[in-house]
N, C-alpha and C. Protein backbone atom coordinates (compact mmCIF):
# COMPACT_ATOMS: atom_id res chain seq x y z
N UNK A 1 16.55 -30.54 10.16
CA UNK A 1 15.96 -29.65 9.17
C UNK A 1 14.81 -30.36 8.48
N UNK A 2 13.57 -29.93 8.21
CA UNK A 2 12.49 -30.24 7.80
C UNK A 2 12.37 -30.44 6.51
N UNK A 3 11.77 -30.98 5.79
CA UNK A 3 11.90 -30.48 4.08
C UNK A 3 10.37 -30.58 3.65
N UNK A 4 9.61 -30.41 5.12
CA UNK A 4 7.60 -30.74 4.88
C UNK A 4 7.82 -29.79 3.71
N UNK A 5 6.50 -29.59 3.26
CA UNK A 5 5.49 -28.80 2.34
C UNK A 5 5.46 -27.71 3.18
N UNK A 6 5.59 -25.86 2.67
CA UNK A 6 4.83 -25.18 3.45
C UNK A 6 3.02 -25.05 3.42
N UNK A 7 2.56 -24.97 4.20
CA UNK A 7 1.51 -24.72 4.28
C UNK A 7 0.91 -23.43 4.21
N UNK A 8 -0.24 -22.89 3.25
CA UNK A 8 -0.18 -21.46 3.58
C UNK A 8 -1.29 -21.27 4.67
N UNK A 9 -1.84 -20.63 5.19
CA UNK A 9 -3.20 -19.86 5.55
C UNK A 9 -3.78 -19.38 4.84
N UNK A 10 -5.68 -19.17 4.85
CA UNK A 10 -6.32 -18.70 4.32
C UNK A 10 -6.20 -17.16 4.25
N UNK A 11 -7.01 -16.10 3.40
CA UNK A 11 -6.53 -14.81 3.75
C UNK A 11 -7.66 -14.52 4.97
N UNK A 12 -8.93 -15.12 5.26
CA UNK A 12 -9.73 -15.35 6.47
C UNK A 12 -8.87 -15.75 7.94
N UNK A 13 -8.05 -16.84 7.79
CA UNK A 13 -7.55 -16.69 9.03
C UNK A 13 -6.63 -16.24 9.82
N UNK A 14 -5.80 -15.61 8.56
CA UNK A 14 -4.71 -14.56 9.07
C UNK A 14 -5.63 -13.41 9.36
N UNK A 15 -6.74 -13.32 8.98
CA UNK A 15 -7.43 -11.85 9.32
C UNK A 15 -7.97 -11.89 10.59
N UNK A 16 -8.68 -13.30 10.62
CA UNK A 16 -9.14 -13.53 12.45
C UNK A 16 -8.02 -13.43 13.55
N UNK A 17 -6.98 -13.64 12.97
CA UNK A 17 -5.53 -13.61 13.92
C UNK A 17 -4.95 -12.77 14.18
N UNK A 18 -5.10 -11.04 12.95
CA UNK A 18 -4.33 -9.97 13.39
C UNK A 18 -5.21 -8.96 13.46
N UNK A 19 -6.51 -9.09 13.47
CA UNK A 19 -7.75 -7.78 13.32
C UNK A 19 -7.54 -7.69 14.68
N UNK A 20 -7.29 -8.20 15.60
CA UNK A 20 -7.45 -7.76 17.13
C UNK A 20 -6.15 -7.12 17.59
N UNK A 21 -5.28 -7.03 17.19
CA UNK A 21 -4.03 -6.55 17.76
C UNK A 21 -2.20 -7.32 16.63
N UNK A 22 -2.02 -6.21 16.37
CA UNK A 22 -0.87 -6.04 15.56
C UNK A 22 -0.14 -4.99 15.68
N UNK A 23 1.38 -4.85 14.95
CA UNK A 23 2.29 -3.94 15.53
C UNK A 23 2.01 -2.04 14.54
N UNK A 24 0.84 -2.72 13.61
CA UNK A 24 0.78 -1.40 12.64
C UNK A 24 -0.99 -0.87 12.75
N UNK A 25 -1.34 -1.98 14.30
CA UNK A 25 -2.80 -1.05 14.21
C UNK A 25 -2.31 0.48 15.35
N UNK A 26 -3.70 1.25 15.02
CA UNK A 26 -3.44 2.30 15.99
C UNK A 26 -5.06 2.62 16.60
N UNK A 27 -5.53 2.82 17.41
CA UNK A 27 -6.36 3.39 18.35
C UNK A 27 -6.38 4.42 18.51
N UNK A 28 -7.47 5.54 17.89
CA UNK A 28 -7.48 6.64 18.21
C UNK A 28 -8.33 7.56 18.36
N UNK A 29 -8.90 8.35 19.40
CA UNK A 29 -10.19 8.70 19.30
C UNK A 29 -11.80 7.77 18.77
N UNK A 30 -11.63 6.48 19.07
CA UNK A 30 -13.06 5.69 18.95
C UNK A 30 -12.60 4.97 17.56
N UNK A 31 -11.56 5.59 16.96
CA UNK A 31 -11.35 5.01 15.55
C UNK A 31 -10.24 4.07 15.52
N UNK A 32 -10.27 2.80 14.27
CA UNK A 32 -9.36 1.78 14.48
C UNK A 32 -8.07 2.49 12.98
N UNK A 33 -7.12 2.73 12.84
CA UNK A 33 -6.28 2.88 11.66
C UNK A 33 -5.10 1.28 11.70
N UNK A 34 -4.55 1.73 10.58
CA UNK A 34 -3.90 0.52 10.38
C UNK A 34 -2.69 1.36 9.64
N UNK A 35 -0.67 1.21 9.92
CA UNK A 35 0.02 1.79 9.06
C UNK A 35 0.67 1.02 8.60
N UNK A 36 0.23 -0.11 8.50
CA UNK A 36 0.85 -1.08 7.79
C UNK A 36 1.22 -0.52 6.06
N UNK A 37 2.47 -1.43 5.70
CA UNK A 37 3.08 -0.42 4.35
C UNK A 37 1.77 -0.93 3.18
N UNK A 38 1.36 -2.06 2.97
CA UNK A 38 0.75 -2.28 2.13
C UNK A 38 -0.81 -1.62 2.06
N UNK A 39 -1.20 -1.46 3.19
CA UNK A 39 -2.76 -0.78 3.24
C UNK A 39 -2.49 0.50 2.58
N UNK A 40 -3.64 1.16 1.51
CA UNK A 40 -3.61 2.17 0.43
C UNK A 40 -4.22 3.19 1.23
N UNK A 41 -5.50 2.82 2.22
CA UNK A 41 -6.34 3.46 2.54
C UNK A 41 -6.08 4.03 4.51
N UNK A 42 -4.83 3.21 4.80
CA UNK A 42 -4.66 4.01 6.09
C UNK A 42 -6.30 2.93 7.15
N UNK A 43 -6.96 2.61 6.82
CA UNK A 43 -8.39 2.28 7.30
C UNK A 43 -7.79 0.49 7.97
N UNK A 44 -8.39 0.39 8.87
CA UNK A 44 -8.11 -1.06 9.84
C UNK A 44 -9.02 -1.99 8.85
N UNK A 45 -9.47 -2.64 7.48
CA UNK A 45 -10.28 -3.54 7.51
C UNK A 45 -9.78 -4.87 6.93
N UNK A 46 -10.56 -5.64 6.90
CA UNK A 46 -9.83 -7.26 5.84
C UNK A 46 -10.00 -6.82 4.41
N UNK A 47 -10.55 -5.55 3.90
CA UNK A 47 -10.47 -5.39 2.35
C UNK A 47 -9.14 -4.80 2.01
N UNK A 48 -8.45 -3.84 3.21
CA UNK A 48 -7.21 -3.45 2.61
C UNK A 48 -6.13 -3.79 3.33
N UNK A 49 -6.14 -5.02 3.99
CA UNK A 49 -4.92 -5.42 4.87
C UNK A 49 -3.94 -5.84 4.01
N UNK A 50 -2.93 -5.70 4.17
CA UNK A 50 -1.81 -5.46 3.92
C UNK A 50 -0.72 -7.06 4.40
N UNK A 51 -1.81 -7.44 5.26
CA UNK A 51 -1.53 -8.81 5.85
C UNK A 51 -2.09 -9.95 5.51
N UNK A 52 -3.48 -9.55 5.01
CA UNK A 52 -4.25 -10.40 5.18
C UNK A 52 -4.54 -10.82 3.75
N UNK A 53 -4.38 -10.12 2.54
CA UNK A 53 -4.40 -10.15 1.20
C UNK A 53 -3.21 -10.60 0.55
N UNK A 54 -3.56 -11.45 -0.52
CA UNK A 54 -2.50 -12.17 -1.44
C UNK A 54 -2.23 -10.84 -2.11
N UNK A 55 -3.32 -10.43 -2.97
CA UNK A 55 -3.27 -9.30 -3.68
C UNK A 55 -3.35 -7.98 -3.46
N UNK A 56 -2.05 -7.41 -3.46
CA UNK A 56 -2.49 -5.96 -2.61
C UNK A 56 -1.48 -4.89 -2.94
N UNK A 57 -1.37 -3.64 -3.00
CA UNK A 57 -0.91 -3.00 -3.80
C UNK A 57 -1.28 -1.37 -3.03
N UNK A 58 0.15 -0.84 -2.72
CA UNK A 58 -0.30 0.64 -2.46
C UNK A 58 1.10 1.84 -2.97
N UNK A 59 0.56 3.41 -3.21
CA UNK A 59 1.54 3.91 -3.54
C UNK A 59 1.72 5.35 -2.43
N UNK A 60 3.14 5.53 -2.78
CA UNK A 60 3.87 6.58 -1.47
C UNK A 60 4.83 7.55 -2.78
N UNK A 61 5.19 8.47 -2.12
CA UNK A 61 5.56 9.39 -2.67
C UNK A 61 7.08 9.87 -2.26
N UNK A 62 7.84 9.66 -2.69
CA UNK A 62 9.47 9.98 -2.86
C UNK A 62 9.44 11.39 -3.09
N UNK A 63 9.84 12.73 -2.86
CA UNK A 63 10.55 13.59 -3.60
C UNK A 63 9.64 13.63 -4.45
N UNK A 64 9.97 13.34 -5.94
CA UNK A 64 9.51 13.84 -7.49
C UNK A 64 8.70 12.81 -7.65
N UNK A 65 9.19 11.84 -7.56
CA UNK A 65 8.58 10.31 -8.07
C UNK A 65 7.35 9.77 -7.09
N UNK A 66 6.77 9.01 -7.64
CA UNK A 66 5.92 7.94 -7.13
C UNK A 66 6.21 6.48 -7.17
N UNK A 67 6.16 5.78 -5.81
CA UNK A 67 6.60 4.25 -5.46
C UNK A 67 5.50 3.73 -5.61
N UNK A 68 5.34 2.65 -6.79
CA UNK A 68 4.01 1.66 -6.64
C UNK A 68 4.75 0.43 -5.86
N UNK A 69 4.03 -0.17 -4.79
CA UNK A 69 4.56 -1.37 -4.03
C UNK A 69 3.52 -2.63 -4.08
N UNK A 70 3.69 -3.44 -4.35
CA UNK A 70 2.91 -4.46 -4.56
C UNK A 70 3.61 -5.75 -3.37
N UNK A 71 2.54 -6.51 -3.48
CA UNK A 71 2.74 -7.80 -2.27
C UNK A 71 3.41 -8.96 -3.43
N UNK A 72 4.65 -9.71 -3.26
CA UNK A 72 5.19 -11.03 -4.07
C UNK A 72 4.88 -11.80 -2.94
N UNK A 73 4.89 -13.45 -3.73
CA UNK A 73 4.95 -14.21 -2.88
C UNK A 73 5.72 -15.49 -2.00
N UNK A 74 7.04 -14.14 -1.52
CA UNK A 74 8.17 -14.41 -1.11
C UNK A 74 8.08 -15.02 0.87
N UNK A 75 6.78 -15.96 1.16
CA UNK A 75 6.47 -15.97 2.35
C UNK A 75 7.94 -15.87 3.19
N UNK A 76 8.83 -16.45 3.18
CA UNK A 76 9.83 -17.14 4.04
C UNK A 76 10.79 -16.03 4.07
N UNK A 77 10.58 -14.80 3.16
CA UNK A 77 11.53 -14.53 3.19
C UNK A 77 10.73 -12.97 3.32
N UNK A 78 10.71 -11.86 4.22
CA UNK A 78 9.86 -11.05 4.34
C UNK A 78 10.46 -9.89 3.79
N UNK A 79 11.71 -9.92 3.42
CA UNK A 79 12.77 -8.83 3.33
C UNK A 79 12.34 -8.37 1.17
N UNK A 80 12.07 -9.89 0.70
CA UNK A 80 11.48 -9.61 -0.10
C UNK A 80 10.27 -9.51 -0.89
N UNK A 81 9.82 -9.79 0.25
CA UNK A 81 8.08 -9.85 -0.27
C UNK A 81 6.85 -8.57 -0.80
N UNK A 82 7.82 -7.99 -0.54
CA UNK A 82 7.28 -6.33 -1.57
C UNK A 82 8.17 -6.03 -2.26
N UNK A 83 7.99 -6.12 -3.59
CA UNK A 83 7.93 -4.90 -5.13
C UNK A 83 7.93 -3.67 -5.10
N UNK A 84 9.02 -3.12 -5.28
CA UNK A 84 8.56 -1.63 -5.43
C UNK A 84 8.82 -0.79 -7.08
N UNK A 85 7.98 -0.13 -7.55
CA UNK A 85 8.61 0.10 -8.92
C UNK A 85 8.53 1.98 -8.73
N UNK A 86 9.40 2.65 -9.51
CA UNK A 86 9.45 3.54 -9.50
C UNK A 86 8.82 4.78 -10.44
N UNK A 87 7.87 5.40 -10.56
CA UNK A 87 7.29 6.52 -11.46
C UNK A 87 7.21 7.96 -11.73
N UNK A 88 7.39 8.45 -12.72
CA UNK A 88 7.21 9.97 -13.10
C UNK A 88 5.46 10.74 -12.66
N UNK A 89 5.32 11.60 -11.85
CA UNK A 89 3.57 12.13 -11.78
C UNK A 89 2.92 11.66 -12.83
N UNK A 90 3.73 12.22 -13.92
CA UNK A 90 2.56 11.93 -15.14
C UNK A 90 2.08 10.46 -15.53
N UNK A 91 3.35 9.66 -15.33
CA UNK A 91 2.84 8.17 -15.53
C UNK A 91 2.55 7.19 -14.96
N UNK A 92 2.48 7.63 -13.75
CA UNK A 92 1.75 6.64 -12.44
C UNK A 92 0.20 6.34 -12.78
N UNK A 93 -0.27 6.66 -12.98
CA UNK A 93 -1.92 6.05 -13.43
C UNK A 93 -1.91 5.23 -14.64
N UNK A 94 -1.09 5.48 -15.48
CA UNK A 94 -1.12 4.86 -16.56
C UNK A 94 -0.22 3.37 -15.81
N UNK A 95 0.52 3.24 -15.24
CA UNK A 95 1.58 2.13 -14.91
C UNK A 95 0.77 1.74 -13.34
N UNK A 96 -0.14 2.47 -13.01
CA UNK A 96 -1.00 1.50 -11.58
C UNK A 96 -2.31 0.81 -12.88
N UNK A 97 -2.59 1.14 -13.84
CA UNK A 97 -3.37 0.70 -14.54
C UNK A 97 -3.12 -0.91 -15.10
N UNK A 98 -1.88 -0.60 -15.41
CA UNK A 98 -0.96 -1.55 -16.15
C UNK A 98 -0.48 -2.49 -15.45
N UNK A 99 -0.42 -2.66 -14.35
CA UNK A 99 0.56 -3.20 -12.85
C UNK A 99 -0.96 -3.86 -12.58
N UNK A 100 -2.10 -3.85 -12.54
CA UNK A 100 -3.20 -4.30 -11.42
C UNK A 100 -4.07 -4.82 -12.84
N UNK A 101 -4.03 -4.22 -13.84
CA UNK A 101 -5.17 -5.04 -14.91
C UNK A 101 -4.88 -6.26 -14.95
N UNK A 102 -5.96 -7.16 -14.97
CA UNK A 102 -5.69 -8.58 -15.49
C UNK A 102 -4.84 -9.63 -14.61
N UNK A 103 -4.34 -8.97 -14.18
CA UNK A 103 -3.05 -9.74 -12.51
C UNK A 103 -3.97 -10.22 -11.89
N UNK A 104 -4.95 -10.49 -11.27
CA UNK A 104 -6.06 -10.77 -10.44
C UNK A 104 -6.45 -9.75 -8.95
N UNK A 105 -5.87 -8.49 -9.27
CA UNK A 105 -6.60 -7.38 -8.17
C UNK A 105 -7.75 -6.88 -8.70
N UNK A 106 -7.91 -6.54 -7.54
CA UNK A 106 -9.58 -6.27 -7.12
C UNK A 106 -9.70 -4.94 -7.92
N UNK A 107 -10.51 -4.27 -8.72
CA UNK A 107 -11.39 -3.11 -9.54
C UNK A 107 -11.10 -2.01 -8.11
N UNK A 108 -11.22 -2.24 -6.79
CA UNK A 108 -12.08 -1.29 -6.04
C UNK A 108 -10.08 -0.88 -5.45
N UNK A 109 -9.74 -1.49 -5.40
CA UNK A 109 -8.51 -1.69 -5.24
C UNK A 109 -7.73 -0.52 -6.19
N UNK A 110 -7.70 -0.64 -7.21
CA UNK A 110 -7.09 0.19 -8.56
C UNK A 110 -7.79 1.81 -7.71
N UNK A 111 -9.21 1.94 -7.41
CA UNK A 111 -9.35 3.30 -7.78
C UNK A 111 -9.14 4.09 -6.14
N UNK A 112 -9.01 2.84 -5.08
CA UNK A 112 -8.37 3.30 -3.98
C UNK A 112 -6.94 3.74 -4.44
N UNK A 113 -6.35 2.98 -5.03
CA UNK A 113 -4.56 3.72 -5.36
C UNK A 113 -4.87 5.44 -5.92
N UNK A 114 -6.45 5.06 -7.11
CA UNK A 114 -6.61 6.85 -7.49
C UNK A 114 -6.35 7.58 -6.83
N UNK A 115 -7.03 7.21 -5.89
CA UNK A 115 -7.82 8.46 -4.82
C UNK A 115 -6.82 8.48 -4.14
N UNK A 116 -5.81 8.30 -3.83
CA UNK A 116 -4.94 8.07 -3.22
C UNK A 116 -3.48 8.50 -3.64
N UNK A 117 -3.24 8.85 -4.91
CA UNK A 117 -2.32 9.41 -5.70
C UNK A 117 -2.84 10.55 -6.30
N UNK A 118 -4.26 11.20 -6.20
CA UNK A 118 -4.64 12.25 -5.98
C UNK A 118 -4.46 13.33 -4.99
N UNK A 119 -4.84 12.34 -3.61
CA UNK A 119 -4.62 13.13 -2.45
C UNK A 119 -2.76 13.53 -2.27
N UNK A 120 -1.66 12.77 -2.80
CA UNK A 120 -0.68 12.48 -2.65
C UNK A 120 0.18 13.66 -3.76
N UNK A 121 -0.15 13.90 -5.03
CA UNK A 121 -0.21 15.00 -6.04
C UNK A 121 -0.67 15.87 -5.48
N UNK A 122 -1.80 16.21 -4.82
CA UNK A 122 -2.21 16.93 -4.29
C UNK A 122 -1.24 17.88 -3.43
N UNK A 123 -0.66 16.77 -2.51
CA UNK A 123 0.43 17.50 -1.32
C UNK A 123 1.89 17.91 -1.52
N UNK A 124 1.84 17.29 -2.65
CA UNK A 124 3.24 17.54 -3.24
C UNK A 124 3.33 18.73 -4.03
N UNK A 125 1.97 19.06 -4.59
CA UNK A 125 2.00 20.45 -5.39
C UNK A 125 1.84 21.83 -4.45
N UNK A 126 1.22 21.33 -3.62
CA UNK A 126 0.73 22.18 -2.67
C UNK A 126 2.41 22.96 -1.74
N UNK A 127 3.22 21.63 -1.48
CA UNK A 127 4.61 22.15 -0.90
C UNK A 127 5.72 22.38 -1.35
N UNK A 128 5.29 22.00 -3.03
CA UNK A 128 6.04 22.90 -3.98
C UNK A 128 6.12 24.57 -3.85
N UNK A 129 4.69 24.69 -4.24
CA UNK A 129 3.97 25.98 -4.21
C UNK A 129 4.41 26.47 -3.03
N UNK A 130 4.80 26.00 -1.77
CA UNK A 130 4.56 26.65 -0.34
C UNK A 130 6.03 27.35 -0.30
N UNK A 131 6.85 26.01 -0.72
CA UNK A 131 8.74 26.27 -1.18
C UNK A 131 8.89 27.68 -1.98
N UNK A 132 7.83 27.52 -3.14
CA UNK A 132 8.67 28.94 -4.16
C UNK A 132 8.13 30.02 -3.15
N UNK A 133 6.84 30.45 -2.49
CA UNK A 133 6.16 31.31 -2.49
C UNK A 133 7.25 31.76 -0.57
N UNK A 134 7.62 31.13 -0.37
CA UNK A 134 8.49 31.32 0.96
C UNK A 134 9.73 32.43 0.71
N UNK A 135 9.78 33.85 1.55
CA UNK A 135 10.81 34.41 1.38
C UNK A 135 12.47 34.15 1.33
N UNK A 136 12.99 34.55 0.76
CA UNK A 136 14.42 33.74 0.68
C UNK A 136 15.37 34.52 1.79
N UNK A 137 16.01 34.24 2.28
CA UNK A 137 16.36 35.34 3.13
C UNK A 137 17.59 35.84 2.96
């Protein structure tokens, strides 16, 4: 049994190592996606990898609630290396605000989660609406 130092990697060379092929890219029609859990934006790049970032942060949608998931830095142990916290519609912007200020994430980062818990509110109201407006039989 070893007791070295771990060593980490840069977030550059884990990116040269999995931009070419990984188990959460996808190929499709000329376009590269990525479904890795941490990417916000669904998009293959080194700004929202999910792998490749110390700092990184995306949200999904439960039922009623909203899951903010953030990256810890639990290397060795992968089972815990995402955070997940749990939110009401109304207070998810206020608590992705609160969760990413000042922590050291990226500005462009925060308003990808927006746009992104927009589109996500969006679908959830929409199949609310689809539920009541459906005949009962």
């Amino acid at each position: 049994f070893c007791r070295c130092p771990l060593t980490t990697m840069s977030a550059d060379l884990v990116w040269q190592v999995v931009r070419k092929n990984h188990s959460s890219l996808v190929k499709r029609d000329g376009a590269t996606f990525s479904r890795e859990r941490l990417n916000p934006t669904g998009i293959h790049s080194q700004k929202f990898s999910g792998y490749a970032n110390e700092k990184i942060a995306n949200v999904t949608a439960t039922g009623k609630q909203f899951v903010l998931l953030t990256k810890r830095s639990a290397r060795n142990q992968p089972a815990k290396a995402v955070a997940s916290r749990r939110f009401k519609p109304e207070h998810v912007r206020k608590a992705i605000r609160a969760e990413l200020t000042g922590k050291g994430y990226r500005a462009d980062l925060q308003s990808a989660l927006f746009a992104r818990v927009g589109k996500l509110n969006r679908a959830r109201v929409a199949t609310a609406s689809q539920k009541a407006a459906a005949p009962k039989a």
